[in-house]
PDB file of N, CA and C in Angstrom:
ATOM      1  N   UNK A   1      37.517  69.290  67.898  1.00  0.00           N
ATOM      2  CA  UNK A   1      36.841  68.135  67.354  1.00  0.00           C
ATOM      3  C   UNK A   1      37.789  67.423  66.404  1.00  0.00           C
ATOM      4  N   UNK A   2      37.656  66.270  66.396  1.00  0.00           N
ATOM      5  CA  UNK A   2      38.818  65.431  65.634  1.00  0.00           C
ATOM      6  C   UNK A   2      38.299  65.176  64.028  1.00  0.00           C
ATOM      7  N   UNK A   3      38.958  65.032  63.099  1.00  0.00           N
ATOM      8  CA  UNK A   3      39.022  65.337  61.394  1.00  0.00           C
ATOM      9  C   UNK A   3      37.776  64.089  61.273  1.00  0.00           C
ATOM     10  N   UNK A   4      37.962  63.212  61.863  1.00  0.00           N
ATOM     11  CA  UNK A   4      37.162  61.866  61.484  1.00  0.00           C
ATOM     12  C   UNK A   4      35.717  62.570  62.031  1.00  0.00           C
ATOM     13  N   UNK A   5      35.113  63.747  63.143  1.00  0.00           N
ATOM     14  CA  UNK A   5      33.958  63.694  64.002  1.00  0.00           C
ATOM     15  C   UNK A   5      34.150  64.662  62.762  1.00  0.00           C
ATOM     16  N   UNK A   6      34.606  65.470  62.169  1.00  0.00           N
ATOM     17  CA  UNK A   6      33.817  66.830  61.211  1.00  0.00           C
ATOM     18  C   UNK A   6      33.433  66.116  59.889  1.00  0.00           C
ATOM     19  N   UNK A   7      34.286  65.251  59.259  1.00  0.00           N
ATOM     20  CA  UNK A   7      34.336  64.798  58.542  1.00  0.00           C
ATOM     21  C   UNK A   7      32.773  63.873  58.387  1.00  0.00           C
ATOM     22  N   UNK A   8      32.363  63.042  59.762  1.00  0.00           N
ATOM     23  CA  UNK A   8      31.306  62.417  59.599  1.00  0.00           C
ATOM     24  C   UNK A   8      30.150  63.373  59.622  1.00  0.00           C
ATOM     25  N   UNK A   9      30.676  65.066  59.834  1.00  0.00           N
ATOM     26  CA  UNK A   9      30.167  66.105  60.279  1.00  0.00           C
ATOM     27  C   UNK A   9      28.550  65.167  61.380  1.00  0.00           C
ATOM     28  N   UNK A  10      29.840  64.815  62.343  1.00  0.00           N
ATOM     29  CA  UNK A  10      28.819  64.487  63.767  1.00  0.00           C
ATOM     30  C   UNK A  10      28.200  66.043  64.598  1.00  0.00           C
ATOM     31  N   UNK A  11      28.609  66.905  64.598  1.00  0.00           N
ATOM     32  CA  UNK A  11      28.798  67.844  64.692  1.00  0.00           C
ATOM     33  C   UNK A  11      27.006  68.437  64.829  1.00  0.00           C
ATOM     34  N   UNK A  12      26.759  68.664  63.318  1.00  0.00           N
ATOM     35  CA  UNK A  12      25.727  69.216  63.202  1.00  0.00           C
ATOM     36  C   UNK A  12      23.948  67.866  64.047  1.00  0.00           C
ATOM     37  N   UNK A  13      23.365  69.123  64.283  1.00  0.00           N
ATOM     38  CA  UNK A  13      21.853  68.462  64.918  1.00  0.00           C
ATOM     39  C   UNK A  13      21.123  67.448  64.112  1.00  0.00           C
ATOM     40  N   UNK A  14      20.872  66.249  64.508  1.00  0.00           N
ATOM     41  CA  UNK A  14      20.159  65.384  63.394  1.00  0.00           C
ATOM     42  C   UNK A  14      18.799  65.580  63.707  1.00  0.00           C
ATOM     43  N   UNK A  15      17.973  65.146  62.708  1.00  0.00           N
ATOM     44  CA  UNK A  15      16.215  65.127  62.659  1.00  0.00           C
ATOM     45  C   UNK A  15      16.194  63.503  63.273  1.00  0.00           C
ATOM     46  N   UNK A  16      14.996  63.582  64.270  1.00  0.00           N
ATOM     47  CA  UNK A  16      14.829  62.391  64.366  1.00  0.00           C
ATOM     48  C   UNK A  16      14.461  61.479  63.792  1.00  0.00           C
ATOM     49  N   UNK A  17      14.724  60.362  63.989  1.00  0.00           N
ATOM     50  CA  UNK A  17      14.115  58.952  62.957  1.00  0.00           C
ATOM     51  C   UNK A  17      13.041  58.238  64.009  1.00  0.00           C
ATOM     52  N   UNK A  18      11.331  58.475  63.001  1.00  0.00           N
ATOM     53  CA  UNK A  18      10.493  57.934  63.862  1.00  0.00           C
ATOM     54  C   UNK A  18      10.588  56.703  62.841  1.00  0.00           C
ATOM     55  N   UNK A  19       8.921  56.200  63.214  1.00  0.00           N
ATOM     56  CA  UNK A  19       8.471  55.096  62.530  1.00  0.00           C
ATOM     57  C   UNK A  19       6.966  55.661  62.035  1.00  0.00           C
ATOM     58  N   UNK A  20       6.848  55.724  60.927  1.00  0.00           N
ATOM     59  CA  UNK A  20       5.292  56.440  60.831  1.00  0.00           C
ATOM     60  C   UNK A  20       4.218  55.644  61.789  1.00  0.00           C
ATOM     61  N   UNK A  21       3.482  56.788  62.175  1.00  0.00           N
ATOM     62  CA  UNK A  21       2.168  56.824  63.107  1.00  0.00           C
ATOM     63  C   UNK A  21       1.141  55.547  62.907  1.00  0.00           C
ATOM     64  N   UNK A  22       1.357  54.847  63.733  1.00  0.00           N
ATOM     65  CA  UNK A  22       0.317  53.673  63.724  1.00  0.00           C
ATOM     66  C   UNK A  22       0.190  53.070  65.087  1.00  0.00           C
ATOM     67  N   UNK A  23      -0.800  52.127  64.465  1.00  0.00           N
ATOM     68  CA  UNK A  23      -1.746  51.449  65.939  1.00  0.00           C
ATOM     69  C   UNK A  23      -1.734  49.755  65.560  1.00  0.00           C
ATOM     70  N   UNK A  24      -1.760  48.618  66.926  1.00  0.00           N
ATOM     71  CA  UNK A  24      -2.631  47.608  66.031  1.00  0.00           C
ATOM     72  C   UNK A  24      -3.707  47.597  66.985  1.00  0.00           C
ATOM     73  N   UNK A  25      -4.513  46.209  66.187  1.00  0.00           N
ATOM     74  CA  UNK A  25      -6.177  45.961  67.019  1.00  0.00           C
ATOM     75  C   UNK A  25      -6.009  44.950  66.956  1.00  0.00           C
ATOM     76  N   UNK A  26      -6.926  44.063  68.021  1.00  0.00           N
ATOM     77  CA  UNK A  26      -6.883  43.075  67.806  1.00  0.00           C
ATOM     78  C   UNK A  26      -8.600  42.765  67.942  1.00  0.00           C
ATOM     79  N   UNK A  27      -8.914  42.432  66.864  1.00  0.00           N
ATOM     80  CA  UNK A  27     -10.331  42.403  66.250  1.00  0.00           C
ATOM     81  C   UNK A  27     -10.964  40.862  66.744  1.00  0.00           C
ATOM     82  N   UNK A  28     -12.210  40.648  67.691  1.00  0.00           N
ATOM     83  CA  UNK A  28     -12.507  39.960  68.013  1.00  0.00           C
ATOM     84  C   UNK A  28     -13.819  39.281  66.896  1.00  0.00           C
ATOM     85  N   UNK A  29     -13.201  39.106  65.541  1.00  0.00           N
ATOM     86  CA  UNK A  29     -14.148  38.215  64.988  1.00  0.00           C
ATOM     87  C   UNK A  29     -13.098  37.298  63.853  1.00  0.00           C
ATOM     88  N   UNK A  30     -13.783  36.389  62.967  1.00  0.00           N
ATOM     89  CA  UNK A  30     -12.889  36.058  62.150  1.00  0.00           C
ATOM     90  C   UNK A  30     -12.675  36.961  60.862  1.00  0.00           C
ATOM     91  N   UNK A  31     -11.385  36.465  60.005  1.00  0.00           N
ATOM     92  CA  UNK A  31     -10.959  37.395  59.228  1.00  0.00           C
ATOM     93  C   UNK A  31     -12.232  38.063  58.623  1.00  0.00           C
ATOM     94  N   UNK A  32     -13.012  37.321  57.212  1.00  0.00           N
ATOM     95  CA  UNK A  32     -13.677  37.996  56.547  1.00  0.00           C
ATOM     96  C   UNK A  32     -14.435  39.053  57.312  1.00  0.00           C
ATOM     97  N   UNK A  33     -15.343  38.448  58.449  1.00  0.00           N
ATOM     98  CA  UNK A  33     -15.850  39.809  59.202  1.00  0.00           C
ATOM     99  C   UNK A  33     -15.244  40.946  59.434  1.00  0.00           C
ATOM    100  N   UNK A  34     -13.773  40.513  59.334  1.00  0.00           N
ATOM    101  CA  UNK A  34     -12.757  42.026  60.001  1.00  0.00           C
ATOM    102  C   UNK A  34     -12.628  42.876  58.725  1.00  0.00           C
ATOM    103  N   UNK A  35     -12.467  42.081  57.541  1.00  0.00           N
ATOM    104  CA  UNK A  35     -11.915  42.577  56.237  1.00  0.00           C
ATOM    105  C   UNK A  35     -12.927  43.330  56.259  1.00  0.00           C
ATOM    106  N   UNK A  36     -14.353  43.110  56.357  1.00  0.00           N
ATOM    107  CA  UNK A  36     -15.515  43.851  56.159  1.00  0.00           C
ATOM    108  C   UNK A  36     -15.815  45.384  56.796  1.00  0.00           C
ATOM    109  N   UNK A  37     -15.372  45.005  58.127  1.00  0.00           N
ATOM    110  CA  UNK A  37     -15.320  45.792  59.254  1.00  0.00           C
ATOM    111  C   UNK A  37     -14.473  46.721  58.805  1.00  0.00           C
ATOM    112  N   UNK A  38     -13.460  46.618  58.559  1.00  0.00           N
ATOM    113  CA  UNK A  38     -12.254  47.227  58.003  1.00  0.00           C
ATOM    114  C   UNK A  38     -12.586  48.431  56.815  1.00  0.00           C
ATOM    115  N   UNK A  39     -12.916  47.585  55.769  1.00  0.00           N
ATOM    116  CA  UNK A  39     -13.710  48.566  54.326  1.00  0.00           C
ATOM    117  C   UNK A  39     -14.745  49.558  54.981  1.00  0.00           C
ATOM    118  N   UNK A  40     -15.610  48.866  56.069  1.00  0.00           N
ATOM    119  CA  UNK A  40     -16.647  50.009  56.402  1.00  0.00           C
ATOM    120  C   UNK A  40     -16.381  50.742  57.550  1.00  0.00           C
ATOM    121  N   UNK A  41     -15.119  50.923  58.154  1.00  0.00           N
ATOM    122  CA  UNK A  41     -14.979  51.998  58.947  1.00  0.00           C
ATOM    123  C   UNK A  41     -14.123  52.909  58.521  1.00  0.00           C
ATOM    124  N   UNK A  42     -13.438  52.752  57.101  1.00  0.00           N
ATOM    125  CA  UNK A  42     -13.285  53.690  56.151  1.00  0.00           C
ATOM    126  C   UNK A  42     -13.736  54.405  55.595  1.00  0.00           C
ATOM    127  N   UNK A  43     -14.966  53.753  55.413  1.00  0.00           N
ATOM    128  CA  UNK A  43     -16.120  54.674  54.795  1.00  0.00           C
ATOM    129  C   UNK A  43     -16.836  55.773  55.948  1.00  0.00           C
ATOM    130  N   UNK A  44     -16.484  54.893  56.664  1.00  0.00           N
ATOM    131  CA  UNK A  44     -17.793  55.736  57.785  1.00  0.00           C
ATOM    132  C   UNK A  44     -16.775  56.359  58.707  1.00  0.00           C
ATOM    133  N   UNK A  45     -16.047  56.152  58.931  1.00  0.00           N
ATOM    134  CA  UNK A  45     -15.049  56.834  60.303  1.00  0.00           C
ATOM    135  C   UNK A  45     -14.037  57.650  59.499  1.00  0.00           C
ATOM    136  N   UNK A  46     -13.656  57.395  58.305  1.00  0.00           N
ATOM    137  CA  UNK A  46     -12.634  58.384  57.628  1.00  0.00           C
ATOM    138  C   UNK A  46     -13.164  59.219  56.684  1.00  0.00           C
ATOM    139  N   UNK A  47     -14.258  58.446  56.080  1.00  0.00           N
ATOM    140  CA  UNK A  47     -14.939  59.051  54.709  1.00  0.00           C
ATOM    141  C   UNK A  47     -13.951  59.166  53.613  1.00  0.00           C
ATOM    142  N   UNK A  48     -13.040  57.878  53.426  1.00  0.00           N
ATOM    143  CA  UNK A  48     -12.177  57.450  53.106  1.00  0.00           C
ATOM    144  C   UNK A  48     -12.355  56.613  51.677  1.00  0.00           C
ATOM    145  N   UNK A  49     -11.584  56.846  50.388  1.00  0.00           N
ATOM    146  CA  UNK A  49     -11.870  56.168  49.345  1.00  0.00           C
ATOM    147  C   UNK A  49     -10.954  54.850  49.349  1.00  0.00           C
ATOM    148  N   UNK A  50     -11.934  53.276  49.833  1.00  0.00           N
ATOM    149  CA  UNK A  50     -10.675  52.372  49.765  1.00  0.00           C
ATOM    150  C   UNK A  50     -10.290  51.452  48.544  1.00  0.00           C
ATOM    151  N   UNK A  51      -9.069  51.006  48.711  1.00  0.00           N
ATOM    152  CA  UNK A  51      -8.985  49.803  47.736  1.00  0.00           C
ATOM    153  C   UNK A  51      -7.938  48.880  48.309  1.00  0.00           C
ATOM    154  N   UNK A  52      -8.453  47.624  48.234  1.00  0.00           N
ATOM    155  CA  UNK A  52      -7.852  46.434  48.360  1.00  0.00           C
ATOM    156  C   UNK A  52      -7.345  45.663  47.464  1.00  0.00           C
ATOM    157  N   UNK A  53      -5.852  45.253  48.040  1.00  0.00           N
ATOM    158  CA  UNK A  53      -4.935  43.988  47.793  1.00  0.00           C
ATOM    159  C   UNK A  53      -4.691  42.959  48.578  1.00  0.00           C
ATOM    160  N   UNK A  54      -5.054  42.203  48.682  1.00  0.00           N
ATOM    161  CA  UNK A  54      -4.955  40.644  49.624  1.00  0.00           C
ATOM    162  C   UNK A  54      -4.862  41.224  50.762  1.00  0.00           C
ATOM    163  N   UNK A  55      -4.192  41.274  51.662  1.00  0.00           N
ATOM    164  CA  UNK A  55      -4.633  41.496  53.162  1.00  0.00           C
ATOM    165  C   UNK A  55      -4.319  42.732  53.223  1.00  0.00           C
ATOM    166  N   UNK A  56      -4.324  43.567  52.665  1.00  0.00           N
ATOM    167  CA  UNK A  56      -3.577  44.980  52.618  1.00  0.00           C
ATOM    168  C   UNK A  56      -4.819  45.646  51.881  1.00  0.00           C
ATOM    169  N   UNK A  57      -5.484  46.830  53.052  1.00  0.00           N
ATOM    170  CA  UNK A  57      -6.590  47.751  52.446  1.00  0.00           C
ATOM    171  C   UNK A  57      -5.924  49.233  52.790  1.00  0.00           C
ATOM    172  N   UNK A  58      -6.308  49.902  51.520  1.00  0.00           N
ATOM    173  CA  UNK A  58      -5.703  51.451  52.101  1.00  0.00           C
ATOM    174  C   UNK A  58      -6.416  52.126  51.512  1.00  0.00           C
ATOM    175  N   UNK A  59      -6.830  53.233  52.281  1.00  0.00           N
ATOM    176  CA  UNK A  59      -7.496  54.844  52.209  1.00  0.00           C
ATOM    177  C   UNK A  59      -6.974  55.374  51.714  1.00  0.00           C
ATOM    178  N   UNK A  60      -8.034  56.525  50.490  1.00  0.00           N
ATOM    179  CA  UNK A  60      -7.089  57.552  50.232  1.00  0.00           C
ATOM    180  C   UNK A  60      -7.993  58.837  50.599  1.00  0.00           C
ATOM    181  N   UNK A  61      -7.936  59.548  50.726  1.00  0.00           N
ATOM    182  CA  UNK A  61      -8.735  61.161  51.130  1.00  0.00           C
ATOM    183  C   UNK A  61      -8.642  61.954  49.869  1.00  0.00           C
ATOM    184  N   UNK A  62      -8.789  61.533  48.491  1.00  0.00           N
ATOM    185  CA  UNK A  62      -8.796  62.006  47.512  1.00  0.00           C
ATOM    186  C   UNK A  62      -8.111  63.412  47.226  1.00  0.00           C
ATOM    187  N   UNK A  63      -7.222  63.662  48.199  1.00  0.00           N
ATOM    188  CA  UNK A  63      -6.414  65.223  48.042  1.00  0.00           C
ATOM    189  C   UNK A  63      -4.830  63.954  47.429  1.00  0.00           C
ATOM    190  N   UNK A  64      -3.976  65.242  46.561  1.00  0.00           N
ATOM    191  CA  UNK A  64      -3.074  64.805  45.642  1.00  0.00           C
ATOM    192  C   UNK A  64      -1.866  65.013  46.850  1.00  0.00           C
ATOM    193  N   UNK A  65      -1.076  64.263  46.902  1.00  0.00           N
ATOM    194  CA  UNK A  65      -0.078  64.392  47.820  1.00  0.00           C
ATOM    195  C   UNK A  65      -0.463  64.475  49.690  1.00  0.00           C
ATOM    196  N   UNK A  66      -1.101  63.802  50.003  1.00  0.00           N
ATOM    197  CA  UNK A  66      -2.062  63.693  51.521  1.00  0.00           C
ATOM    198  C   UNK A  66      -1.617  62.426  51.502  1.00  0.00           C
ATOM    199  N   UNK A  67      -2.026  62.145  53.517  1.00  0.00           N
ATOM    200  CA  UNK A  67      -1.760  61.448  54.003  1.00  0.00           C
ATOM    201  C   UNK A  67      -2.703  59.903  54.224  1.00  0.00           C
ATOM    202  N   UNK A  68      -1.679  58.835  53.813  1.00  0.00           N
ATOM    203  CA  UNK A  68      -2.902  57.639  53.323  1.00  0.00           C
ATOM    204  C   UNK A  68      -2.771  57.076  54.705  1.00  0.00           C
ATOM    205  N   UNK A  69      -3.563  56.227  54.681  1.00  0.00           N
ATOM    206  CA  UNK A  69      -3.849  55.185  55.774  1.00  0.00           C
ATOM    207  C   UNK A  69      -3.557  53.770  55.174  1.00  0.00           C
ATOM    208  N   UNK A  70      -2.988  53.026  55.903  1.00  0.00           N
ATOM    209  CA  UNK A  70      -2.715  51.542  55.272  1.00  0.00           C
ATOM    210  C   UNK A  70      -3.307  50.147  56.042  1.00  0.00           C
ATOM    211  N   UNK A  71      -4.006  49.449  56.037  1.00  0.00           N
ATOM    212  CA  UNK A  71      -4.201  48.490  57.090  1.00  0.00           C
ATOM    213  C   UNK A  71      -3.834  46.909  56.807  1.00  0.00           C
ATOM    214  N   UNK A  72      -3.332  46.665  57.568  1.00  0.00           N
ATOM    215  CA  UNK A  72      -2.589  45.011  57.212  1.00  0.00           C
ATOM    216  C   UNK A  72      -3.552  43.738  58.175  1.00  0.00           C
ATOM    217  N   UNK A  73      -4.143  42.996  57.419  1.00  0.00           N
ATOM    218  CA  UNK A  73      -4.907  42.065  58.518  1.00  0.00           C
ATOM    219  C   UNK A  73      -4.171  40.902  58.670  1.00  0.00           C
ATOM    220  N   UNK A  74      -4.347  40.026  59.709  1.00  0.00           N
ATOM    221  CA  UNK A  74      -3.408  39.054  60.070  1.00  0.00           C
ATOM    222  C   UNK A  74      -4.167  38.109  60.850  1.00  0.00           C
ATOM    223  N   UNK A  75      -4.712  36.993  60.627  1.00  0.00           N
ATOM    224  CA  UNK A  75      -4.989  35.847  61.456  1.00  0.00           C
ATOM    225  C   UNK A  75      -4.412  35.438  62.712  1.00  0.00           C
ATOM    226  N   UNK A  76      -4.910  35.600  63.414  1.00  0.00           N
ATOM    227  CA  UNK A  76      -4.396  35.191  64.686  1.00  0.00           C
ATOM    228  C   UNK A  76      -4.841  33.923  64.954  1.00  0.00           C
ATOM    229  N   UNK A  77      -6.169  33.713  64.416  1.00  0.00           N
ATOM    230  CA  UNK A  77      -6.789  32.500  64.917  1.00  0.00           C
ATOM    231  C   UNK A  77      -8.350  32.373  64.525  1.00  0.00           C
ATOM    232  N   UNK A  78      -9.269  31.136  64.344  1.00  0.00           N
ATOM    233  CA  UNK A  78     -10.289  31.753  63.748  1.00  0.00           C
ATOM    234  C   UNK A  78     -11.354  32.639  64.149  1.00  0.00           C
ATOM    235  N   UNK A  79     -11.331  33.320  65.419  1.00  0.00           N
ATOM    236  CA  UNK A  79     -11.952  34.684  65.719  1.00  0.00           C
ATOM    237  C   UNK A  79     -11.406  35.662  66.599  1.00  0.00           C
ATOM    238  N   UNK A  80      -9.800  35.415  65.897  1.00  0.00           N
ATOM    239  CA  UNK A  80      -9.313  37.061  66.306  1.00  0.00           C
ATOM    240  C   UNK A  80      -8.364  36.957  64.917  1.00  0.00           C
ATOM    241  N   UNK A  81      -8.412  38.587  64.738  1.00  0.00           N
ATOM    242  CA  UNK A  81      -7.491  39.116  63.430  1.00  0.00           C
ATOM    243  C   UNK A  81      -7.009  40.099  63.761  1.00  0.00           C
ATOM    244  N   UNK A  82      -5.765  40.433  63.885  1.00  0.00           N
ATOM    245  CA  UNK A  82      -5.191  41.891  63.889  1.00  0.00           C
ATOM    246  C   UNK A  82      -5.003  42.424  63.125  1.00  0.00           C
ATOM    247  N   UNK A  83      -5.101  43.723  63.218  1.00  0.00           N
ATOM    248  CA  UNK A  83      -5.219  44.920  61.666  1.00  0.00           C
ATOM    249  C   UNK A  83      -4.014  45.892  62.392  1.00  0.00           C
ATOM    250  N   UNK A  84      -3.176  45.845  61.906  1.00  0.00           N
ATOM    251  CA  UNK A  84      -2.013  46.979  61.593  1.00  0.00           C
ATOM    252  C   UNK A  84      -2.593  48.287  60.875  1.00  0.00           C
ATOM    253  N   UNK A  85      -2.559  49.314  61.571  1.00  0.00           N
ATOM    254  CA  UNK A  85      -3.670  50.629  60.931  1.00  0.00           C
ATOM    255  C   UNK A  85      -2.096  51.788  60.641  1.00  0.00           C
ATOM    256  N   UNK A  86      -1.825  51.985  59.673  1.00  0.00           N
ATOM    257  CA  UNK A  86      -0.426  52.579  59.365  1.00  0.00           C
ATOM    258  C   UNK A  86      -1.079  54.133  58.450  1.00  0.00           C
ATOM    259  N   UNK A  87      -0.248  55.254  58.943  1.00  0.00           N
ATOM    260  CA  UNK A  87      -0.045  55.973  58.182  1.00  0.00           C
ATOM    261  C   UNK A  87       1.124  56.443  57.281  1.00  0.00           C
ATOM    262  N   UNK A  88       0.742  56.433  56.436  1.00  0.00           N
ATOM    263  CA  UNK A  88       2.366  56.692  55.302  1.00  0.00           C
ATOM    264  C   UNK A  88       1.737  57.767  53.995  1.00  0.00           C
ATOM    265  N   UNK A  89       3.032  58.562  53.882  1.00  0.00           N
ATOM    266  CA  UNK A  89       2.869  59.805  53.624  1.00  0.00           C
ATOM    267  C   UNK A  89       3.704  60.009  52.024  1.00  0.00           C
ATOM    268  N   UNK A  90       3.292  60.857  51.556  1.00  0.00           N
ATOM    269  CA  UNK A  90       4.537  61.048  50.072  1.00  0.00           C
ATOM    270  C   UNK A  90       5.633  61.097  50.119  1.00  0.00           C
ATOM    271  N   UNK A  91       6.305  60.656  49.103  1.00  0.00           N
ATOM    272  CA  UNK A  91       8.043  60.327  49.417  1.00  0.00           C
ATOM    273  C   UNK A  91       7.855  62.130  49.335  1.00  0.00           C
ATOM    274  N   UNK A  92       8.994  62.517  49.867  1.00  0.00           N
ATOM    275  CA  UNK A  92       9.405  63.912  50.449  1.00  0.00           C
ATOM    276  C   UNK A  92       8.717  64.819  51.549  1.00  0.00           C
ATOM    277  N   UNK A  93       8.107  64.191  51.740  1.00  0.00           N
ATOM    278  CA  UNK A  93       7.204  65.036  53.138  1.00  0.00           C
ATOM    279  C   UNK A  93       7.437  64.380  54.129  1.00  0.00           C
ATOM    280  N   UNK A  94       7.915  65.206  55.790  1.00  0.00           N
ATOM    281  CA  UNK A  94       7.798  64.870  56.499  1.00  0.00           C
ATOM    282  C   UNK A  94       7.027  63.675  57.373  1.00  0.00           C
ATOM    283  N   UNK A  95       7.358  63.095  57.712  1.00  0.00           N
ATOM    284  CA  UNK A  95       6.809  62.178  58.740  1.00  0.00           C
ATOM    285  C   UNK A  95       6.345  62.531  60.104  1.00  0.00           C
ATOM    286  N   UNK A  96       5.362  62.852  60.060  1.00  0.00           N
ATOM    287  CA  UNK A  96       4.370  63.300  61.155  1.00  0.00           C
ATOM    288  C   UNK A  96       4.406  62.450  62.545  1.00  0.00           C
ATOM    289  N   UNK A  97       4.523  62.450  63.987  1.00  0.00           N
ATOM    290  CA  UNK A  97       4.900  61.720  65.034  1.00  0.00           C
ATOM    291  C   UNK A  97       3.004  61.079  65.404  1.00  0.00           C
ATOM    292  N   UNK A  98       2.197  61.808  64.653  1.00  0.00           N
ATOM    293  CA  UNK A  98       0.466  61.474  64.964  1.00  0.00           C
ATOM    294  C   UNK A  98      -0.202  61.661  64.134  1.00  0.00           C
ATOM    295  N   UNK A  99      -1.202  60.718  63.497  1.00  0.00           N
ATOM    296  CA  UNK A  99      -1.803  61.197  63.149  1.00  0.00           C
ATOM    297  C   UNK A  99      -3.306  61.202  63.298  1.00  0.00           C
ATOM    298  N   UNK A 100      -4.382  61.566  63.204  1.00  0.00           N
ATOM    299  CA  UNK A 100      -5.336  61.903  63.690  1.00  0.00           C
ATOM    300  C   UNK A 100      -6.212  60.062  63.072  1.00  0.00           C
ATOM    301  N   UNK A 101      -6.253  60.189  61.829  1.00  0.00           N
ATOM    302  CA  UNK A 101      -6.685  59.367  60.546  1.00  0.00           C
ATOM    303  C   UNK A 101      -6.247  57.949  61.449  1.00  0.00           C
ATOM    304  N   UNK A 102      -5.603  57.648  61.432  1.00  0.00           N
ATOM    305  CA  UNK A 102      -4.596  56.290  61.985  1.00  0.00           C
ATOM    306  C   UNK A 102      -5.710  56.031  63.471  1.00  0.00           C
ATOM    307  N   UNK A 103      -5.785  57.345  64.672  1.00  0.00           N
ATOM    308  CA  UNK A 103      -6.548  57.261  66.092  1.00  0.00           C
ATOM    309  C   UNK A 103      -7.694  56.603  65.470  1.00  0.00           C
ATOM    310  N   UNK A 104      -8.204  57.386  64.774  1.00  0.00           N
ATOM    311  CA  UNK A 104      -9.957  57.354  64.711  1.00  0.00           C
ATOM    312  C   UNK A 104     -10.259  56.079  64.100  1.00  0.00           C
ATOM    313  N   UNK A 105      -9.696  55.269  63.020  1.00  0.00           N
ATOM    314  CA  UNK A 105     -10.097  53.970  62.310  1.00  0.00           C
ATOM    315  C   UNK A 105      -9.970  53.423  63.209  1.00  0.00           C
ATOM    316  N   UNK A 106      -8.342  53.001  64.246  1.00  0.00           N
ATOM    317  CA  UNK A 106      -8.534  52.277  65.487  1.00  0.00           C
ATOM    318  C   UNK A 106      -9.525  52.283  66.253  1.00  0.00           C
ATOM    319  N   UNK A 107      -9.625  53.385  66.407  1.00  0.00           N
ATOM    320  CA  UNK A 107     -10.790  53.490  68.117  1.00  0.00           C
ATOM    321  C   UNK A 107     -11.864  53.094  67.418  1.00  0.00           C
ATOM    322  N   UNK A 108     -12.388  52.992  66.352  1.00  0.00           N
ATOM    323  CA  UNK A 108     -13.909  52.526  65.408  1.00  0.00           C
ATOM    324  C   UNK A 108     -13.341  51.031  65.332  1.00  0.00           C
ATOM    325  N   UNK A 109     -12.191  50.448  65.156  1.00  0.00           N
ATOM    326  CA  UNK A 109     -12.168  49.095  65.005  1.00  0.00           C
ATOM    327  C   UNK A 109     -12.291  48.525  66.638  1.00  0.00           C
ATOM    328  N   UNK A 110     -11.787  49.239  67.624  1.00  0.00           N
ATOM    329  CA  UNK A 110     -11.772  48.676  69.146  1.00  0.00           C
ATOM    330  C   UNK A 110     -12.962  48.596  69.821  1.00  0.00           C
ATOM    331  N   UNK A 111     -14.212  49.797  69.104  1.00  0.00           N
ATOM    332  CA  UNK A 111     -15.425  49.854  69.961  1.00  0.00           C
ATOM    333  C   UNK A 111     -16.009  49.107  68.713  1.00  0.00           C
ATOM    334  N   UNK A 112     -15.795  48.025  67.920  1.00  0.00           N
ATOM    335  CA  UNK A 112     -16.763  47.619  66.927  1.00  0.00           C
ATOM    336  C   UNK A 112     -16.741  45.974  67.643  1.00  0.00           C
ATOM    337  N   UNK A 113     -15.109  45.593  68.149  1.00  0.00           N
ATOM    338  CA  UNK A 113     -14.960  44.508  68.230  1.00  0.00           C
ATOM    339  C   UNK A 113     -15.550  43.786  69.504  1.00  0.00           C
ATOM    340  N   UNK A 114     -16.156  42.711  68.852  1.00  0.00           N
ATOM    341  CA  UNK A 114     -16.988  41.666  69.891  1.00  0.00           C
ATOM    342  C   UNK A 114     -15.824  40.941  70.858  1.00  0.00           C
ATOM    343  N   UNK A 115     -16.143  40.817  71.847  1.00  0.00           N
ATOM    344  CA  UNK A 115     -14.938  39.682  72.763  1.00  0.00           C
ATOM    345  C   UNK A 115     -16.131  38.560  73.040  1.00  0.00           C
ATOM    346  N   UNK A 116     -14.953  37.775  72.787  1.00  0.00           N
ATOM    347  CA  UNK A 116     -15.811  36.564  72.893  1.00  0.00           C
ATOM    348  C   UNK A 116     -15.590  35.708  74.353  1.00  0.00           C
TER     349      UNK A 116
END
């Protein structure tokens, strides 16, 4: 192996680089209905403690160092909104390839949403 490949020590096995575990939706009502939709399938599908910042709502599961849920809403138009459903985890803990929390708010936002 050449001084420059040990040196970058290419050598040794790397951990992979994901992207934390998420979903989007695309929510067939207008925003406020979704924002709503959103707060109450936290409650009810995660049993989830939320709090909101402008388009950004996130869960917490009241355990100290656990895995949050993040959701980003986005106008598409005035009766569709997409929600970015993100899980993100404590700085030093692994990054999980699934997570359970992230499935279940989706699939409660996909069977909630009206098509118009």
């Amino acid at each position: 192996m050449s001084f420059i490949a040990r040196w970058l020590n290419l050598a040794k096995e790397r951990k992979p680089i994901g992207l934390r575990p998420h979903r989007s939706v695309d929510v067939h009502a207008p925003y406020d209905e979704t924002y709503r939709r959103v707060l109450g399938g936290i409650e009810l599908a995660l049993g989830a403690h939320a709090s909101a910042a402008g388009n950004t709502i996130e869960a917490a599961f009241g355990l100290v160092n656990n895995e949050r849920v993040r959701c980003t809403l986005e106008r598409a138009d005035e009766s569709l909104t997409r929600v970015r459903v993100e899980a993100y985890f404590p700085a030093g803990t692994s990054v999980r390839e699934y997570s359970r929390a992230v499935d279940v708010l989706a699939d409660y936002l996909e069977s909630t949403s009206k098509r118009v």
